[in-house]
PDB file of N, CA and C in Angstrom:
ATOM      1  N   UNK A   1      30.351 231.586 -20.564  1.00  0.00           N
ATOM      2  CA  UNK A   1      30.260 231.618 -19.145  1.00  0.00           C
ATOM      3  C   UNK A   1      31.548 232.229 -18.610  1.00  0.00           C
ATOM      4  N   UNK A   2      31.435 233.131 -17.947  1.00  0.00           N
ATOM      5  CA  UNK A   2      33.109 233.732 -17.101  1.00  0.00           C
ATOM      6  C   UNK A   2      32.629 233.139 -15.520  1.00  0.00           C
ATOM      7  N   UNK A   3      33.439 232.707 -15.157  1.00  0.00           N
ATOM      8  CA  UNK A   3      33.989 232.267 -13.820  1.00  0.00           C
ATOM      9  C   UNK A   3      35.036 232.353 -13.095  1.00  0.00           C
ATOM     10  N   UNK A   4      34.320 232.554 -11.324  1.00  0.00           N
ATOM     11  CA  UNK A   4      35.679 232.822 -10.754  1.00  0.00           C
ATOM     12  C   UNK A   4      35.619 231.859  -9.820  1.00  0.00           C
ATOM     13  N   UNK A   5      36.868 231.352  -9.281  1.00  0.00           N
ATOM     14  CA  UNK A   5      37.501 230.598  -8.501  1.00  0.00           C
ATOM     15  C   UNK A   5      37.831 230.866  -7.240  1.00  0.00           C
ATOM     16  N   UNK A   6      37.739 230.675  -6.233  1.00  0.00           N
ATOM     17  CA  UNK A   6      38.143 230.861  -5.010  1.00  0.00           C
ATOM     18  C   UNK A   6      38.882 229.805  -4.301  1.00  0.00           C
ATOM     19  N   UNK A   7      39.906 229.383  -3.581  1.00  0.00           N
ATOM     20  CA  UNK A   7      40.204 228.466  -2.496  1.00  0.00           C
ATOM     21  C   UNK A   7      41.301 228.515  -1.542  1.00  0.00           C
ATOM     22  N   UNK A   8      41.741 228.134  -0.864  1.00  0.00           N
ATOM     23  CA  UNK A   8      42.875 228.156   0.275  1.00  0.00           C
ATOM     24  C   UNK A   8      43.670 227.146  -0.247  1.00  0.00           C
ATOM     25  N   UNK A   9      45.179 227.473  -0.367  1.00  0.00           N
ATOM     26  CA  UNK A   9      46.185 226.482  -0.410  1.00  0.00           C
ATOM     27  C   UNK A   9      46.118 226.081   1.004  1.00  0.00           C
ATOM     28  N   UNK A  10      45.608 224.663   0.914  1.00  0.00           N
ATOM     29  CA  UNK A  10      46.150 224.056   2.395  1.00  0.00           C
ATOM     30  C   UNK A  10      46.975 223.058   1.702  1.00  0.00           C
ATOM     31  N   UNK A  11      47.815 222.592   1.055  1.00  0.00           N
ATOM     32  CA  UNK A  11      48.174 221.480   0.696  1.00  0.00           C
ATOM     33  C   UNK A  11      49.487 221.723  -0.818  1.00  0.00           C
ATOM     34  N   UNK A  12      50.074 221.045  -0.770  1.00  0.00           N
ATOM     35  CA  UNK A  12      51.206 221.630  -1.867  1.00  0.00           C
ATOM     36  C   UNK A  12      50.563 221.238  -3.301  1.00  0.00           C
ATOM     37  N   UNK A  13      50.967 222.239  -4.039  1.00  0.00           N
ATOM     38  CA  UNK A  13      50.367 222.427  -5.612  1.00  0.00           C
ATOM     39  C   UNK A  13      51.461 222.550  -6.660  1.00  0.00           C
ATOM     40  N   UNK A  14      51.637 222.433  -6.967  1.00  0.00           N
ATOM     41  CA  UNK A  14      52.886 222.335  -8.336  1.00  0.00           C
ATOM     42  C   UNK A  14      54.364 222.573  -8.099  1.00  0.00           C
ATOM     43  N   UNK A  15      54.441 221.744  -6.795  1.00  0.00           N
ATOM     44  CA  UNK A  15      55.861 222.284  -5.781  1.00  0.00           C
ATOM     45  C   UNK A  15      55.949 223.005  -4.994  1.00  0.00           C
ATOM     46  N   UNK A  16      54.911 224.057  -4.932  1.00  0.00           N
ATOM     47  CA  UNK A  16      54.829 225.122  -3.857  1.00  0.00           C
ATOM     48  C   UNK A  16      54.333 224.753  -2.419  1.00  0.00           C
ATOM     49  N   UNK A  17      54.850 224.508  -1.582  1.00  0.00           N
ATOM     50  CA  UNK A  17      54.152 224.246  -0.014  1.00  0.00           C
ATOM     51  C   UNK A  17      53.067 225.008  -0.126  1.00  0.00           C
ATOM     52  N   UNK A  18      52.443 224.464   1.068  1.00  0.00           N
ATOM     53  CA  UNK A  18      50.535 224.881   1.819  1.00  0.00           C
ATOM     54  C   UNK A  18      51.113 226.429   2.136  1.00  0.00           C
ATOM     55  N   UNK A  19      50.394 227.870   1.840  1.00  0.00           N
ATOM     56  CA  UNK A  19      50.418 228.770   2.833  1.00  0.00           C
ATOM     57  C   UNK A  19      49.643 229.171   3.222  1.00  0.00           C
ATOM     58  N   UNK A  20      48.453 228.389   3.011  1.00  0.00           N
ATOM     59  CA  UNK A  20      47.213 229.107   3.602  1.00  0.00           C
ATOM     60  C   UNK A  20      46.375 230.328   3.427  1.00  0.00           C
ATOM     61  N   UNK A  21      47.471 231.208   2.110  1.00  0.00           N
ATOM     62  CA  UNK A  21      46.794 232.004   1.275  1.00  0.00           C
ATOM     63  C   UNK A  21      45.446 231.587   0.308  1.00  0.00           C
ATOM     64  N   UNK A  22      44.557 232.534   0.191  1.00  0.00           N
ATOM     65  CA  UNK A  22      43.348 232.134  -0.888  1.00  0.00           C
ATOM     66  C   UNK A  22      43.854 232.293  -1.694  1.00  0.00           C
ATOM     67  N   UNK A  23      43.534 231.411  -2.480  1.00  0.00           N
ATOM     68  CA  UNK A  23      43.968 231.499  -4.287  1.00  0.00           C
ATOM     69  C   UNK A  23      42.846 232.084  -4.814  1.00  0.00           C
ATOM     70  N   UNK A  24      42.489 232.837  -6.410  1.00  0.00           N
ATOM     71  CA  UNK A  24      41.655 233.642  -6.748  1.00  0.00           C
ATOM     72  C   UNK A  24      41.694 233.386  -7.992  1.00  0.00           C
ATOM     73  N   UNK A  25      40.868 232.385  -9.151  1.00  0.00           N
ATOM     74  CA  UNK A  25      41.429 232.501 -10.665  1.00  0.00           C
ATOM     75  C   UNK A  25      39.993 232.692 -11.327  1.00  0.00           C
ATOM     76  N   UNK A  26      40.349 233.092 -12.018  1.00  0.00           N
ATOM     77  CA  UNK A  26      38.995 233.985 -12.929  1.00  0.00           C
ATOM     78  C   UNK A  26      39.626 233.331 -15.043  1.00  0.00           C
ATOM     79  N   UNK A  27      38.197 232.777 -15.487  1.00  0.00           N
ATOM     80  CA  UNK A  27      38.039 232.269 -16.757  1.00  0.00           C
ATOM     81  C   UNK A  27      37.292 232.541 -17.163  1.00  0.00           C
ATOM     82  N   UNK A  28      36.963 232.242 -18.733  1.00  0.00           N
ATOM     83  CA  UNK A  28      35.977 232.148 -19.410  1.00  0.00           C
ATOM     84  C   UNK A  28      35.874 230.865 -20.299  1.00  0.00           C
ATOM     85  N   UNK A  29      34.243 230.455 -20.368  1.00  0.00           N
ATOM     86  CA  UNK A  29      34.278 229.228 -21.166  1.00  0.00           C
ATOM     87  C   UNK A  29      33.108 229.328 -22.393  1.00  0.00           C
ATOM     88  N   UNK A  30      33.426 229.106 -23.037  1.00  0.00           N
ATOM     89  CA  UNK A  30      32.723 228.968 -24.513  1.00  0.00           C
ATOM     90  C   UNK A  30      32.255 227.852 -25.025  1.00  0.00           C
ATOM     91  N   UNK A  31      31.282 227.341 -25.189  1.00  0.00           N
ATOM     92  CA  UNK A  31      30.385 226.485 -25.571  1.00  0.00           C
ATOM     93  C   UNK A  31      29.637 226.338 -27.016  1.00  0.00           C
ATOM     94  N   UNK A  32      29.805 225.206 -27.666  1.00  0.00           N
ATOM     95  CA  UNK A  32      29.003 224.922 -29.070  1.00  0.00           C
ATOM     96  C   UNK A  32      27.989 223.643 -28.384  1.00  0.00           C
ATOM     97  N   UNK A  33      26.747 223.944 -28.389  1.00  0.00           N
ATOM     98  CA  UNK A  33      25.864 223.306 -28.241  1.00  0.00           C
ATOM     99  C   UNK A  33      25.023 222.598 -29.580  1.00  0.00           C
ATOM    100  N   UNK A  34      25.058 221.043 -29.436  1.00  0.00           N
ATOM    101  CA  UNK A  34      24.448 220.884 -31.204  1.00  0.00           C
ATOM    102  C   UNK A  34      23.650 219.266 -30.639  1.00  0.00           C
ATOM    103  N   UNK A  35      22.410 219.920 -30.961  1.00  0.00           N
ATOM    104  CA  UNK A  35      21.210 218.457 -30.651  1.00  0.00           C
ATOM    105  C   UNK A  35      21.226 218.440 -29.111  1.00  0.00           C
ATOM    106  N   UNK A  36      21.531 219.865 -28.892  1.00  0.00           N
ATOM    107  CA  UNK A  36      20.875 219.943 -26.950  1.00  0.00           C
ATOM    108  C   UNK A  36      22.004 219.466 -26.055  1.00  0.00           C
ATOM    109  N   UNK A  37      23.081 218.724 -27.079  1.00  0.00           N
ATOM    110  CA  UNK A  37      24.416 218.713 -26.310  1.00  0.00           C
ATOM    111  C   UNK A  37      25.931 219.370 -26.279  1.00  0.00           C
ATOM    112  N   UNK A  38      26.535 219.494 -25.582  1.00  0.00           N
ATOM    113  CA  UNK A  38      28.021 220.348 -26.274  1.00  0.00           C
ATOM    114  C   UNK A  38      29.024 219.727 -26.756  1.00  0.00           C
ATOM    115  N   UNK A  39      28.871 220.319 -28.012  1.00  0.00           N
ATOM    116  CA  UNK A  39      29.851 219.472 -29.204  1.00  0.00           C
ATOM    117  C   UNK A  39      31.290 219.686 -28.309  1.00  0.00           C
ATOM    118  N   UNK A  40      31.599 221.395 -28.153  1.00  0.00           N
ATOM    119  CA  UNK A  40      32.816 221.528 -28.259  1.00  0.00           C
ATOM    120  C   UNK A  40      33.047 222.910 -27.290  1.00  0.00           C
ATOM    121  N   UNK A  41      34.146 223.131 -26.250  1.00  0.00           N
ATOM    122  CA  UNK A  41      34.096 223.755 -25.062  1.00  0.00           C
ATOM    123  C   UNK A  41      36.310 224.668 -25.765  1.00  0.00           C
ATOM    124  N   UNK A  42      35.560 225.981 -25.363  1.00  0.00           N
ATOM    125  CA  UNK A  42      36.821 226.550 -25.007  1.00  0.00           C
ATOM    126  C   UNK A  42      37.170 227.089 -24.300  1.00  0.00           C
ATOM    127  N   UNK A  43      37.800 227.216 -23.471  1.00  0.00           N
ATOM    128  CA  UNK A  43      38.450 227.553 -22.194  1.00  0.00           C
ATOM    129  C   UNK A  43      39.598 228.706 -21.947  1.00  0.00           C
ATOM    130  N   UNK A  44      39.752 229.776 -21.581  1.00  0.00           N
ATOM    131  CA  UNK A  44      40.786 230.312 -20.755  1.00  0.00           C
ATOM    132  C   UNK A  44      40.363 231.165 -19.516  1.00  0.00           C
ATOM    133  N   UNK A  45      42.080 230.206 -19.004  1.00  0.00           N
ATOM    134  CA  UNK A  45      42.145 231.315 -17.594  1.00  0.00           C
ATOM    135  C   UNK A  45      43.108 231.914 -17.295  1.00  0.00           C
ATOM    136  N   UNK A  46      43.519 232.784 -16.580  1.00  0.00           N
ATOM    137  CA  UNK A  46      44.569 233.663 -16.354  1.00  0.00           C
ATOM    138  C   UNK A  46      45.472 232.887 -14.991  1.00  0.00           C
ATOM    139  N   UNK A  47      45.911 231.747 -16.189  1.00  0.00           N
ATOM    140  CA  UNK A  47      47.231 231.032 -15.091  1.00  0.00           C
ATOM    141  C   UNK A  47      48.598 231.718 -14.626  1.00  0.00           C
ATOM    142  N   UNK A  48      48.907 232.891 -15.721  1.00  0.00           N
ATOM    143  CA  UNK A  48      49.555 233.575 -14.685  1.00  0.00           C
ATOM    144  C   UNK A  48      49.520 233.882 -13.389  1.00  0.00           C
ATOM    145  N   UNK A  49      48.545 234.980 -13.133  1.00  0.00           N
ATOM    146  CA  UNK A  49      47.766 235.051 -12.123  1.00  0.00           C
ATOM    147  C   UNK A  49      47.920 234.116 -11.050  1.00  0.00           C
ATOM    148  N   UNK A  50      47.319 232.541 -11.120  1.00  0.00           N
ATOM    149  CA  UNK A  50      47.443 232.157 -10.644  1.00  0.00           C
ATOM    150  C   UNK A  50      48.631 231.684 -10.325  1.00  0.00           C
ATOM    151  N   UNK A  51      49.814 231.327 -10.956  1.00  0.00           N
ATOM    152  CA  UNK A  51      50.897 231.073 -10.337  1.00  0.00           C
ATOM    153  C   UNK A  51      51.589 232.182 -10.097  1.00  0.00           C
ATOM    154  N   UNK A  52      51.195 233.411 -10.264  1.00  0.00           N
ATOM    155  CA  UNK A  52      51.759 234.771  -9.067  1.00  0.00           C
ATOM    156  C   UNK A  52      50.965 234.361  -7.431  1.00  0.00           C
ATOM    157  N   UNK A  53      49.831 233.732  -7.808  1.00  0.00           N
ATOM    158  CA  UNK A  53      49.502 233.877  -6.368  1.00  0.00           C
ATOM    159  C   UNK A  53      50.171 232.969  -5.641  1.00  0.00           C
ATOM    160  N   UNK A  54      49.933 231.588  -6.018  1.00  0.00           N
ATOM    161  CA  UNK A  54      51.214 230.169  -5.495  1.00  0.00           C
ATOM    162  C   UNK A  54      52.497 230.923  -5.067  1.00  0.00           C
ATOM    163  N   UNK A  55      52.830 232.064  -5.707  1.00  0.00           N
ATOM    164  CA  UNK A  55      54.083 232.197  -5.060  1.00  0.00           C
ATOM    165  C   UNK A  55      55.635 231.679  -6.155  1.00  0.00           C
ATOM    166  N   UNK A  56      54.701 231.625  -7.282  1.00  0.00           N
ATOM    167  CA  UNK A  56      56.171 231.169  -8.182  1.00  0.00           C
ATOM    168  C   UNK A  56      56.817 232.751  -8.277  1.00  0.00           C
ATOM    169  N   UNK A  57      58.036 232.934  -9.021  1.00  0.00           N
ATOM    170  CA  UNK A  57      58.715 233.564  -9.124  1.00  0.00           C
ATOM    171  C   UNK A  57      58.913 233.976 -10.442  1.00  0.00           C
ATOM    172  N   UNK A  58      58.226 234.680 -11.480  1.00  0.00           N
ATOM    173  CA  UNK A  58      58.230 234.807 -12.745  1.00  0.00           C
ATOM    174  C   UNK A  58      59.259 235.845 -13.411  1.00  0.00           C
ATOM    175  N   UNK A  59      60.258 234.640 -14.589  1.00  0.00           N
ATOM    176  CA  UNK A  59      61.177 235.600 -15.316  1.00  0.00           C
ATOM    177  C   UNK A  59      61.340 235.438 -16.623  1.00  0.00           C
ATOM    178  N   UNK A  60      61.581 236.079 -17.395  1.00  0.00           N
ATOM    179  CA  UNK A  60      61.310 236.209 -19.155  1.00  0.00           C
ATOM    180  C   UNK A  60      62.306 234.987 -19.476  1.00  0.00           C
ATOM    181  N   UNK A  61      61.966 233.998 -20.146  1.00  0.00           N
ATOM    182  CA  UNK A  61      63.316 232.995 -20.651  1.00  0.00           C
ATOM    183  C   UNK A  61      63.936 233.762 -21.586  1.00  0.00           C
ATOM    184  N   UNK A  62      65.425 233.577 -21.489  1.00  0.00           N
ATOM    185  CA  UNK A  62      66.518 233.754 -22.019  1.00  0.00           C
ATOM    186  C   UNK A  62      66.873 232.904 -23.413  1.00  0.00           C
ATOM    187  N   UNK A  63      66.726 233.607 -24.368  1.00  0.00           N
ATOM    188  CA  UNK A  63      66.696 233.330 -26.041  1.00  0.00           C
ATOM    189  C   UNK A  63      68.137 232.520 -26.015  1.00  0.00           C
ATOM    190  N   UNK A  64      68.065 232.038 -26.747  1.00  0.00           N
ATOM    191  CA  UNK A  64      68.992 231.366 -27.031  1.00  0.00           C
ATOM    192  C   UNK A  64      69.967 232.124 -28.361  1.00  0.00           C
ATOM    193  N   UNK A  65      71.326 231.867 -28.223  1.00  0.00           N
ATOM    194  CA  UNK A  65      72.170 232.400 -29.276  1.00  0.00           C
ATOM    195  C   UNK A  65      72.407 232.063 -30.700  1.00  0.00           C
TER     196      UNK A  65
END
């Protein structure tokens, strides 16, 4: 299944204040179905993405010496 996400920050999310921007996240999910039920579910989404849209500030960590 691929899915997309839609919603409005009205409300603070992982530290980031409300801006009232739509948020937009897009996944895919993978499914093992066994005796008509799902054994086992895999999941990704492009959380980058989404925390470019929140408004985080993304920078490469610094390796250590």
């Amino acid at each position: 299944m691929r899915y997309t996400f839609r919603g409005t920050l009205e409300g603070e999310v992982e530290g980031i204040p409300a801006t009232g921007k739509v948020v937009e996240v897009k996944g895919i999910e993978i499914v093992r179905i066994e005796n008509g039920k799902i054994a086992e579910s895999w999941q990704e989404v492009n959380i980058l993405r989404y925390r470019e849209q929140l408004g985080y500030e993304l920078k490469p960590k610094e390796r250590g010496k």
